[in-house]
N, C-alpha and C. Protein backbone atom coordinates (compact mmCIF):
# COMPACT_ATOMS: atom_id res chain seq x y z
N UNK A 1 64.30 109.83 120.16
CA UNK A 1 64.38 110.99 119.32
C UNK A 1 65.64 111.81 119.63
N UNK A 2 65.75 111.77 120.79
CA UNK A 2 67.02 112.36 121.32
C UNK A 2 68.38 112.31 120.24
N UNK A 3 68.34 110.70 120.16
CA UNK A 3 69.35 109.94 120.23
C UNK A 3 68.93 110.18 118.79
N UNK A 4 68.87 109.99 118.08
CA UNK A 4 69.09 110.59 116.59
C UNK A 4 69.20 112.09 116.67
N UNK A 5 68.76 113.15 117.49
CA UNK A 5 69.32 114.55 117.18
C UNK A 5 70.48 114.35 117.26
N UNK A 6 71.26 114.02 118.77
CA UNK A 6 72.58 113.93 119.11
C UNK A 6 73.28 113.44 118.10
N UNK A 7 72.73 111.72 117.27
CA UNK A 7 73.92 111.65 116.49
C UNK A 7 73.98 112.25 115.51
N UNK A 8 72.87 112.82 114.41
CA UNK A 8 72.97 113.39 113.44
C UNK A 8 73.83 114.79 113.45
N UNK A 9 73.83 115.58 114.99
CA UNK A 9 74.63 116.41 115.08
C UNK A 9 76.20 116.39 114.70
N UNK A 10 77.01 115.43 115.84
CA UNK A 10 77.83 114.44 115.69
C UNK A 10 77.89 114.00 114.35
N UNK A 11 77.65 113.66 113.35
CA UNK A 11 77.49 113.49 112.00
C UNK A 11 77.93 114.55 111.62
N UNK A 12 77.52 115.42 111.74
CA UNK A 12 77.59 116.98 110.68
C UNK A 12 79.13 116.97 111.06
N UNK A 13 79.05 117.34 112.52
CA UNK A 13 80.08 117.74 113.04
C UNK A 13 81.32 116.99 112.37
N UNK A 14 81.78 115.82 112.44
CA UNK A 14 82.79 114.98 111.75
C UNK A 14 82.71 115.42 110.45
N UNK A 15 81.98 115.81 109.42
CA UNK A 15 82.29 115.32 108.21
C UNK A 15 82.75 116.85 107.90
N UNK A 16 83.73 116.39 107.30
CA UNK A 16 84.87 117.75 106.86
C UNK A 16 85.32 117.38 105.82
N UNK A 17 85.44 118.19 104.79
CA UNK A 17 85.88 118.12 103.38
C UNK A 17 87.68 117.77 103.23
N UNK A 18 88.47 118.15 104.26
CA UNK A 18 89.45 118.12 104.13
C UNK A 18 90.15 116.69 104.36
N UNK A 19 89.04 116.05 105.36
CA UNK A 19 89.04 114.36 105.63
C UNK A 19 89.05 113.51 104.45
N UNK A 20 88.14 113.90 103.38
CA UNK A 20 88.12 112.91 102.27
C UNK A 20 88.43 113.72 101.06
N UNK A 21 89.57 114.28 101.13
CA UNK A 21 90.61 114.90 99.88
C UNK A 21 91.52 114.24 99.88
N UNK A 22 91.76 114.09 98.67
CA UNK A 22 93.52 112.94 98.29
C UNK A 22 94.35 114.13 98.15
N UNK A 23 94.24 115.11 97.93
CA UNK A 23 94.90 116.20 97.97
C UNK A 23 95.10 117.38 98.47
N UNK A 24 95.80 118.23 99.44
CA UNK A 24 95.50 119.46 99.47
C UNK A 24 95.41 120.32 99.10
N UNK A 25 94.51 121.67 99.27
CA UNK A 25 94.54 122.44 98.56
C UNK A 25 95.48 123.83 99.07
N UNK A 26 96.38 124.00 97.89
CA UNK A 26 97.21 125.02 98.77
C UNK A 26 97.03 126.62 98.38
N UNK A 27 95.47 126.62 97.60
CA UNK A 27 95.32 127.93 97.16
C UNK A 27 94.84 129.07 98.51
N UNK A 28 94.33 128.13 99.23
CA UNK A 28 94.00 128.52 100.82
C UNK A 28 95.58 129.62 101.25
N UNK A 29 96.55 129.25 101.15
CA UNK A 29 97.84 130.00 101.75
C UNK A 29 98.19 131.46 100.73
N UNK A 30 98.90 132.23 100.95
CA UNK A 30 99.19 132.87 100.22
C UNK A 30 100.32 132.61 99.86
N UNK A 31 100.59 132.82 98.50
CA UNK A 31 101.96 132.66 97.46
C UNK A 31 103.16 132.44 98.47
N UNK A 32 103.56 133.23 99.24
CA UNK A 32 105.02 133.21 99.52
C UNK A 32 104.99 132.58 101.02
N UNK A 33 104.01 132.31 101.40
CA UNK A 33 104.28 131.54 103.43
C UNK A 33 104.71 130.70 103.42
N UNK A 34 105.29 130.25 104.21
CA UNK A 34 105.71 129.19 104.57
C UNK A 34 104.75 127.43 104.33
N UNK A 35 103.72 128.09 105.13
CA UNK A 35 102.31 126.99 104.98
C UNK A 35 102.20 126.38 103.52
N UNK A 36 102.13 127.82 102.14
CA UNK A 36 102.45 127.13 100.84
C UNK A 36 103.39 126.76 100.82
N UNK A 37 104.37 126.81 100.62
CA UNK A 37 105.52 126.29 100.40
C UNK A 37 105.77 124.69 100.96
N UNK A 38 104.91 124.87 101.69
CA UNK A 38 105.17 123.30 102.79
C UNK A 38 104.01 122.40 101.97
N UNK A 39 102.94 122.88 101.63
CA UNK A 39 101.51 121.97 101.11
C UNK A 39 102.17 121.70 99.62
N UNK A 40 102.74 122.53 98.95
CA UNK A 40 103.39 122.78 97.47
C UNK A 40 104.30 121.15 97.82
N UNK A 41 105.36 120.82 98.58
CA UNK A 41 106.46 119.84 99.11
C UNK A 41 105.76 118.69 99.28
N UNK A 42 104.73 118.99 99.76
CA UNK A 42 104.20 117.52 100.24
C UNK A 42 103.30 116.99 99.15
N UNK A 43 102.76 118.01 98.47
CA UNK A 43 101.82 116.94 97.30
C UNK A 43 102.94 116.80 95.97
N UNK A 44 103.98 117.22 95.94
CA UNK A 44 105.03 116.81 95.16
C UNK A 44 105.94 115.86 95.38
N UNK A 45 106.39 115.44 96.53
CA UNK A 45 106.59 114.14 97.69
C UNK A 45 105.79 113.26 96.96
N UNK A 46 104.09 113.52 97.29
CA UNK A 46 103.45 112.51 97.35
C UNK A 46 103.09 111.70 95.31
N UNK A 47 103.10 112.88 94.86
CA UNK A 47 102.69 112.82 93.69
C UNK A 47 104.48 111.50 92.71
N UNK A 48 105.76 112.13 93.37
CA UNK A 48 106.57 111.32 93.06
C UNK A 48 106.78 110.04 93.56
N UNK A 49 106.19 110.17 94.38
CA UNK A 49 106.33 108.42 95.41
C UNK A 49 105.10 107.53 94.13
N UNK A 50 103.85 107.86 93.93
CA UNK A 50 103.10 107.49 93.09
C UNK A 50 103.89 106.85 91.80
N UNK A 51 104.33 108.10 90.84
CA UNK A 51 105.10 108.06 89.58
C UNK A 51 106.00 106.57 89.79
N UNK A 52 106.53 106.84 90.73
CA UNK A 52 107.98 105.57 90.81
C UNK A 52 107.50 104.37 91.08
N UNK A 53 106.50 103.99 91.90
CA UNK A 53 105.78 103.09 92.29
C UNK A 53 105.16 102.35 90.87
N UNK A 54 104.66 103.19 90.00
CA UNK A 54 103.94 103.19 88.40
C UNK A 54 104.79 102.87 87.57
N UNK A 55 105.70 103.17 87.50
CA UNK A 55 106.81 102.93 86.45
C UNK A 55 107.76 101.83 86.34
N UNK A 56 108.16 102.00 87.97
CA UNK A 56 108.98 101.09 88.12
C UNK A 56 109.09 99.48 88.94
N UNK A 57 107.13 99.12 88.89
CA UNK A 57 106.78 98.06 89.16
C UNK A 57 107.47 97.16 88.36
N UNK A 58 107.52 97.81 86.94
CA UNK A 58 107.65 95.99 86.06
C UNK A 58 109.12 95.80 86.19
N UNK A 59 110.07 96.72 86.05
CA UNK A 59 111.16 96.26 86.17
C UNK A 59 111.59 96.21 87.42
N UNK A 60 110.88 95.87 88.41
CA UNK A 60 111.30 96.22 89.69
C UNK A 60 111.02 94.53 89.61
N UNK A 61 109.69 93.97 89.28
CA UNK A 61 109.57 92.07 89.12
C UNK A 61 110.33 91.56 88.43
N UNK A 62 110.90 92.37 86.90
CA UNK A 62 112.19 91.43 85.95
C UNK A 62 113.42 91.25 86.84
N UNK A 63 113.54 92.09 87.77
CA UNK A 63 114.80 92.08 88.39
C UNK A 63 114.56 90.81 89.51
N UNK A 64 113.92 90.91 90.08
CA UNK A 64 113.48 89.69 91.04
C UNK A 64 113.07 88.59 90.12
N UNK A 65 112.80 88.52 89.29
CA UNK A 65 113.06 86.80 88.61
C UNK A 65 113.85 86.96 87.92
N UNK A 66 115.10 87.48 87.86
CA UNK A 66 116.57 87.02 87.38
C UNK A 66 117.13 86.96 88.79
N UNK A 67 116.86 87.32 89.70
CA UNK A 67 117.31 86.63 91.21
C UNK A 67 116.82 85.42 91.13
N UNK A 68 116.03 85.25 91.45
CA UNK A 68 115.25 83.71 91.42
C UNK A 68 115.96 82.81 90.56
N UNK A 69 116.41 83.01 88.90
CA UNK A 69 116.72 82.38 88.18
C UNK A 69 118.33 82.22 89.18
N UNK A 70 118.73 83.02 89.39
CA UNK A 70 120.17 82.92 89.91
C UNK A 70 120.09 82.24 91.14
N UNK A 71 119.26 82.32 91.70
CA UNK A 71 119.16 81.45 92.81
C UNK A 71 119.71 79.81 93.05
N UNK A 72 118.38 79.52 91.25
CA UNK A 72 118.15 78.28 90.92
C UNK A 72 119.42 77.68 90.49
N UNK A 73 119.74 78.53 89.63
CA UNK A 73 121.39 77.95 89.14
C UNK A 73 122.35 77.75 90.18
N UNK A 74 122.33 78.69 91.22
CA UNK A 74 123.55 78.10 91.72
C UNK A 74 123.45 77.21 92.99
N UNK A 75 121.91 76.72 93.21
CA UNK A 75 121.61 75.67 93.51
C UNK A 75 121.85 74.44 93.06
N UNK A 76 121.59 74.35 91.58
CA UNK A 76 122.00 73.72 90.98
C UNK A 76 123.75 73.14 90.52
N UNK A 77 124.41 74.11 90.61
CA UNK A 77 125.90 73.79 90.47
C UNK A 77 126.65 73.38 91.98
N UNK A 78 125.52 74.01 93.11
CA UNK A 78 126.46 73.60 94.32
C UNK A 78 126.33 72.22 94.56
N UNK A 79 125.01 71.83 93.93
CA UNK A 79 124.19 70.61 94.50
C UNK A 79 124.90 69.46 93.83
């Protein structure tokens, strides 16, 4: 019995809302600190790393199989 108080305590204790957010929240800071200004940077960081990753998958593969194709060719002409 113990041993389920202890862990269920331990349970509570770990689970924090801020652990399983994809985002922070920066309404917590006030307008002009530093702290906002820094949470504001980082989910705009994070939010552009996303965008580019999204966009620029497909032409990021057309470009790597016209390498490949170039590869082949000048395999072909050395060979």
């Amino acid at each position: 019995m113990k041993k389920i108080i202890i862990l269920s305590i331990i349970m509570i204790l770990n689970l924090n809302s801020n652990t399983f957010a994809d985002k922070t929240n920066c309404k917590e800071f006030k307008k002009f600190s530093v702290e906002y200004l820094k949470c504001k940077g980082k989910n705009i960081i994070i939010d552009t790393k996303n965008y580019q990753k999204k966009e620029w998958s497909e032409e990021k593969d057309k470009m790597l199989k016209k390498k490949d194709k170039v590869k082949k060719l000048k395999q072909k002409v050395l060979n």
